[in-house]
Every structure is written in structure tokens, then in C-alpha cells.
C-alpha atoms as a PDB file:
ATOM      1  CA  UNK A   1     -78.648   0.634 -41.384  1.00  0.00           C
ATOM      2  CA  UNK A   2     -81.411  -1.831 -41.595  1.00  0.00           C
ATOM      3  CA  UNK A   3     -81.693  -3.773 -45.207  1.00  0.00           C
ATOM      4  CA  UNK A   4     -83.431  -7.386 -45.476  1.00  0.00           C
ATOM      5  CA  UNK A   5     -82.257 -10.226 -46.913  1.00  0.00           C
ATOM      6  CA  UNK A   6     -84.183  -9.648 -50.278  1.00  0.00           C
ATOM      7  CA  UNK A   7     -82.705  -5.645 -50.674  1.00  0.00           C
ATOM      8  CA  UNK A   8     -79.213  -7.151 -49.713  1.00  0.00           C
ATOM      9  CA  UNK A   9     -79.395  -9.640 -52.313  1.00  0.00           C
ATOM     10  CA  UNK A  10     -80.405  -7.266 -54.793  1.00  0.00           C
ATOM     11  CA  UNK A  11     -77.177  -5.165 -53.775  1.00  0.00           C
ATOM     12  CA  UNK A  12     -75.116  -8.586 -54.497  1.00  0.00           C
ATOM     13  CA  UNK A  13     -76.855  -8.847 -58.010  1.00  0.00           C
ATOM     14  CA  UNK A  14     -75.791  -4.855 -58.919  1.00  0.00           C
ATOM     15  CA  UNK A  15     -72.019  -5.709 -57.918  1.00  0.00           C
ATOM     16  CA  UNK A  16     -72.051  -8.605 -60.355  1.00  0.00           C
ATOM     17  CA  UNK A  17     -73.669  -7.186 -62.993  1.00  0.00           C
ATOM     18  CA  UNK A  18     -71.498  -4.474 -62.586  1.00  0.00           C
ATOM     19  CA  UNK A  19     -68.455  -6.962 -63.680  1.00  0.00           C
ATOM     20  CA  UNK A  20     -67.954  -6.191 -67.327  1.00  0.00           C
ATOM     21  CA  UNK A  21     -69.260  -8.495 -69.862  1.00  0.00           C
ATOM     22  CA  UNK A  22     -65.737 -10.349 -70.615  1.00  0.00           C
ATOM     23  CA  UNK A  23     -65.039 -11.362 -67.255  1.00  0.00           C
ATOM     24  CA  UNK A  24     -67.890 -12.654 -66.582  1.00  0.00           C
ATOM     25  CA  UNK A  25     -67.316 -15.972 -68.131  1.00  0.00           C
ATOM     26  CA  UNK A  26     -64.096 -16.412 -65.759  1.00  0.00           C
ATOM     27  CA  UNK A  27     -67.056 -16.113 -62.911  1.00  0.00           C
ATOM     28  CA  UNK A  28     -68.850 -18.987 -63.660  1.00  0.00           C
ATOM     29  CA  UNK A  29     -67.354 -21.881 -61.486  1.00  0.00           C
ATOM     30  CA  UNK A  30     -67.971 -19.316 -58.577  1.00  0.00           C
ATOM     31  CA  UNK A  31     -71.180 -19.990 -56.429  1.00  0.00           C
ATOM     32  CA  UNK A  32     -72.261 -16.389 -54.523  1.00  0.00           C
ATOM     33  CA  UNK A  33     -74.058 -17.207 -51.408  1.00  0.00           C
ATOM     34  CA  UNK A  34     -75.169 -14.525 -49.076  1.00  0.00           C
ATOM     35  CA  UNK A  35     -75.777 -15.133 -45.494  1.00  0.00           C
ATOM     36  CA  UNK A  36     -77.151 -13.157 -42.162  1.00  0.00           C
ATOM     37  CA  UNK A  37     -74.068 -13.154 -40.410  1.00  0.00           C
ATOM     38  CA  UNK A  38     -70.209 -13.875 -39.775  1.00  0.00           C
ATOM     39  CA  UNK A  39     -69.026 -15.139 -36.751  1.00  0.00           C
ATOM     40  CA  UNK A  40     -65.498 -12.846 -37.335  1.00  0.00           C
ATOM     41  CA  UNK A  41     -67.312 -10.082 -38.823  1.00  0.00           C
ATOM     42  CA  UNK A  42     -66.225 -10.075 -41.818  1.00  0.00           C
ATOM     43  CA  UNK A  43     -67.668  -8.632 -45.002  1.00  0.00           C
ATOM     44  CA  UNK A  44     -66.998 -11.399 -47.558  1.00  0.00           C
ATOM     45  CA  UNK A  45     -65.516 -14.786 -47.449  1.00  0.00           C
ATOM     46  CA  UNK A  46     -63.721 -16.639 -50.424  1.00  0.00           C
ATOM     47  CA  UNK A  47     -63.616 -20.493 -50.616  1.00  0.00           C
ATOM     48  CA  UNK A  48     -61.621 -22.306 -53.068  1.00  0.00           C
ATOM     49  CA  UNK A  49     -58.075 -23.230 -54.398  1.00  0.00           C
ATOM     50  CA  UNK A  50     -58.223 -20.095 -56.885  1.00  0.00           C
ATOM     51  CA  UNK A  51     -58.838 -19.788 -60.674  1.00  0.00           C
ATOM     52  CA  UNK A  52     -55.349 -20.735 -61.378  1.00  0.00           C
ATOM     53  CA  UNK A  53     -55.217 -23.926 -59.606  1.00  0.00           C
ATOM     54  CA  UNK A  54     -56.361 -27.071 -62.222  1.00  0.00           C
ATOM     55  CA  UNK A  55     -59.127 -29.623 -60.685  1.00  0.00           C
ATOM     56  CA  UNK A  56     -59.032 -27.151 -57.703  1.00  0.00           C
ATOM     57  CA  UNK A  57     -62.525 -27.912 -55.665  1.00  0.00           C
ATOM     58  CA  UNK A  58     -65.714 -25.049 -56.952  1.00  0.00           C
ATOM     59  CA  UNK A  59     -64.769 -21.748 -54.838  1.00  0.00           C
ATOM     60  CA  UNK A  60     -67.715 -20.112 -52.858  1.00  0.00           C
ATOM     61  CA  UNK A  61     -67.782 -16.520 -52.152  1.00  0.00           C
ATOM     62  CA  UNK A  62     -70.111 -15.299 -48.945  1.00  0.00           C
ATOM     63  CA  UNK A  63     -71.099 -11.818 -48.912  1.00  0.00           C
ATOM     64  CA  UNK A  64     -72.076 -10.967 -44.919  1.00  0.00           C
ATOM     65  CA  UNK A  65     -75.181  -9.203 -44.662  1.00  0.00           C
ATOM     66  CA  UNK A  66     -75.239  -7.749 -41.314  1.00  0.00           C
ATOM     67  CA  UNK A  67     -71.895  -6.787 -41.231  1.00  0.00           C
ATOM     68  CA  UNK A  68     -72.368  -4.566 -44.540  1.00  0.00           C
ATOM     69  CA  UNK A  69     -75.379  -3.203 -43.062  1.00  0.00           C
ATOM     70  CA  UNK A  70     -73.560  -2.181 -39.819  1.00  0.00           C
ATOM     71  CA  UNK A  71     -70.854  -0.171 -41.637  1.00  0.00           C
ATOM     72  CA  UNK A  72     -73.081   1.314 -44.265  1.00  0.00           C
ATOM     73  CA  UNK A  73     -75.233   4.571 -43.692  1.00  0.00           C
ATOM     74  CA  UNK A  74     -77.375   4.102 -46.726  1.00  0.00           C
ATOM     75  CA  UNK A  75     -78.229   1.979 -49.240  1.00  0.00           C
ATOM     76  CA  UNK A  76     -76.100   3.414 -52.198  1.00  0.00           C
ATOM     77  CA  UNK A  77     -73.354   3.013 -49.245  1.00  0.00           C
ATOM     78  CA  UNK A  78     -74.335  -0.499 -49.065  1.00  0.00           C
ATOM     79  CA  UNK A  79     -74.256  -0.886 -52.856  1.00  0.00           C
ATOM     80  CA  UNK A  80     -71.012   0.376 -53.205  1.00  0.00           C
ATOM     81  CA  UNK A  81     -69.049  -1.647 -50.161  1.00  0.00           C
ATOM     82  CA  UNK A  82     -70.948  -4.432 -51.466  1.00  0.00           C
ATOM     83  CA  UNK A  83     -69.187  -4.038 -54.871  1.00  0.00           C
ATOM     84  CA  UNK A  84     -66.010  -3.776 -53.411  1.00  0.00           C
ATOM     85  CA  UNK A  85     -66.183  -6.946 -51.510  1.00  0.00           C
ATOM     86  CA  UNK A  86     -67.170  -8.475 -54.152  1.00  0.00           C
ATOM     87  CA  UNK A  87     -64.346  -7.459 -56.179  1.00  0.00           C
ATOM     88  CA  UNK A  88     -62.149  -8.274 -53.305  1.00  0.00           C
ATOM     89  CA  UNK A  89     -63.289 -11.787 -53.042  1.00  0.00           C
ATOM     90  CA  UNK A  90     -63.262 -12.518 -56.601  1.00  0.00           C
ATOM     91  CA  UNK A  91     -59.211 -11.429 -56.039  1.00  0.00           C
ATOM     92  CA  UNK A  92     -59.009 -13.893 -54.186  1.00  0.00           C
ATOM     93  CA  UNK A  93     -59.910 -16.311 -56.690  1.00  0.00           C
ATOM     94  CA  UNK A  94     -57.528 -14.891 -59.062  1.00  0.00           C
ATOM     95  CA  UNK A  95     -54.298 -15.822 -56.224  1.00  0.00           C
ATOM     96  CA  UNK A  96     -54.321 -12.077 -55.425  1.00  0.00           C
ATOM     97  CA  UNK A  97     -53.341 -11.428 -51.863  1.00  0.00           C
ATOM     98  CA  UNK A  98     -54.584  -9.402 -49.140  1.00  0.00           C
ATOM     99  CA  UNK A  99     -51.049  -6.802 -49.816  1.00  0.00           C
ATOM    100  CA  UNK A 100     -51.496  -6.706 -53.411  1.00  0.00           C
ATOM    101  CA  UNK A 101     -55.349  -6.301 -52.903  1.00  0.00           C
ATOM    102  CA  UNK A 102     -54.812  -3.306 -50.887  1.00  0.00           C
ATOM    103  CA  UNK A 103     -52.382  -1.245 -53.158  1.00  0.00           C
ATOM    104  CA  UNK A 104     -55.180  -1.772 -55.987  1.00  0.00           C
ATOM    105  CA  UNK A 105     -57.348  -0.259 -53.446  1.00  0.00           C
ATOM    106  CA  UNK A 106     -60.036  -3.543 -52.884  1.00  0.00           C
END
């Protein structure tokens, strides 16, 4: 599917506000950037020592546009893959791993 930059970053905006009200706080030393492309084609990218790390360096989450796009065959499609790597990344931050990701089904 085709979706510019704008429509993507709208889909970024729905995950997060999707996040429920009291965990939103525990998002704020996250910066979201969004980005055309991924070398590796990878959805999402998290950056940063983790939530549970003290004086870690500010984690970064990239959310892959084209690679969303490519694996999406609509835009509720796109909203809803977007959302999970979103909540995948933000796993990340919390020390989850990629095993105990998958068994929670992100």
C-alpha cells in the first residue's frame, strides 16, 4: 500500500494515544521518530538502556514507514501493525525480550 509520510504519522499518533492514560507518564523520556525507510527492513527500532536502567541515555523508538506500508493491505491494516510495533518497541524499553515479547503476542 501507498501512505505518505503525513497519513503514516497520523497512524503513529492513534497507536500512542491508544496507550491508556496511566502509562503514559512512563512514556515520556521516549522520543518517537518516524522515518522513510530501514536499511534491515525492519518495522520499528528501539534505542536506549531501558526504563529500568538509572541515568541510562533518552531511548528513541523509530517506526519504519515503508516497511509498514509494504506488509499492510489497507490503512486500518496499517493502523493496527503500527500499534503493535509500537507496543513492541516500548517492550523493549521495559527490558522485555524478543522470547518473552512473542508469547505476549507483540
Amino acid at each position: 500500500m501507498r501512505v505518505t509520510m503525513e497519513r503514516f504519522e497520523e497512524a503513529v499518533q492513534a497507536a500512542l494515544d491508544s496507550i491508556p492514560e496511566p502509562f503514559q507518564r512512563y512514556l515520556s523520556d521516549i522520543e518517537f521518530v518516524v522515518a522513510k525507510r530501514s536499511e534491515r527492513d525492519l518495522l520499528g527500532l528501539y534505542q536506549g538502556s531501558g526504563a529500568l536502567v538509572e541515568g541510562g541515555f533518552p531511548a528513541r523508538i523509530t517506526l519504519y514507514r515503508d516497511t509498514h506500508a509494504a506488509i499492510s493491505e489497507g490503512w486500518e491494516d496499517l493502523v493496527a501493525e503500527v500499534r503493535r510495533t509500537v507496543l513492541h518497541e516500548i517492550g523493549h524499553h521495559f527490558a522485555m525480550g524478543e522470547e518473552e515479547l512473542r508469547r505476549s503476542g507483540l
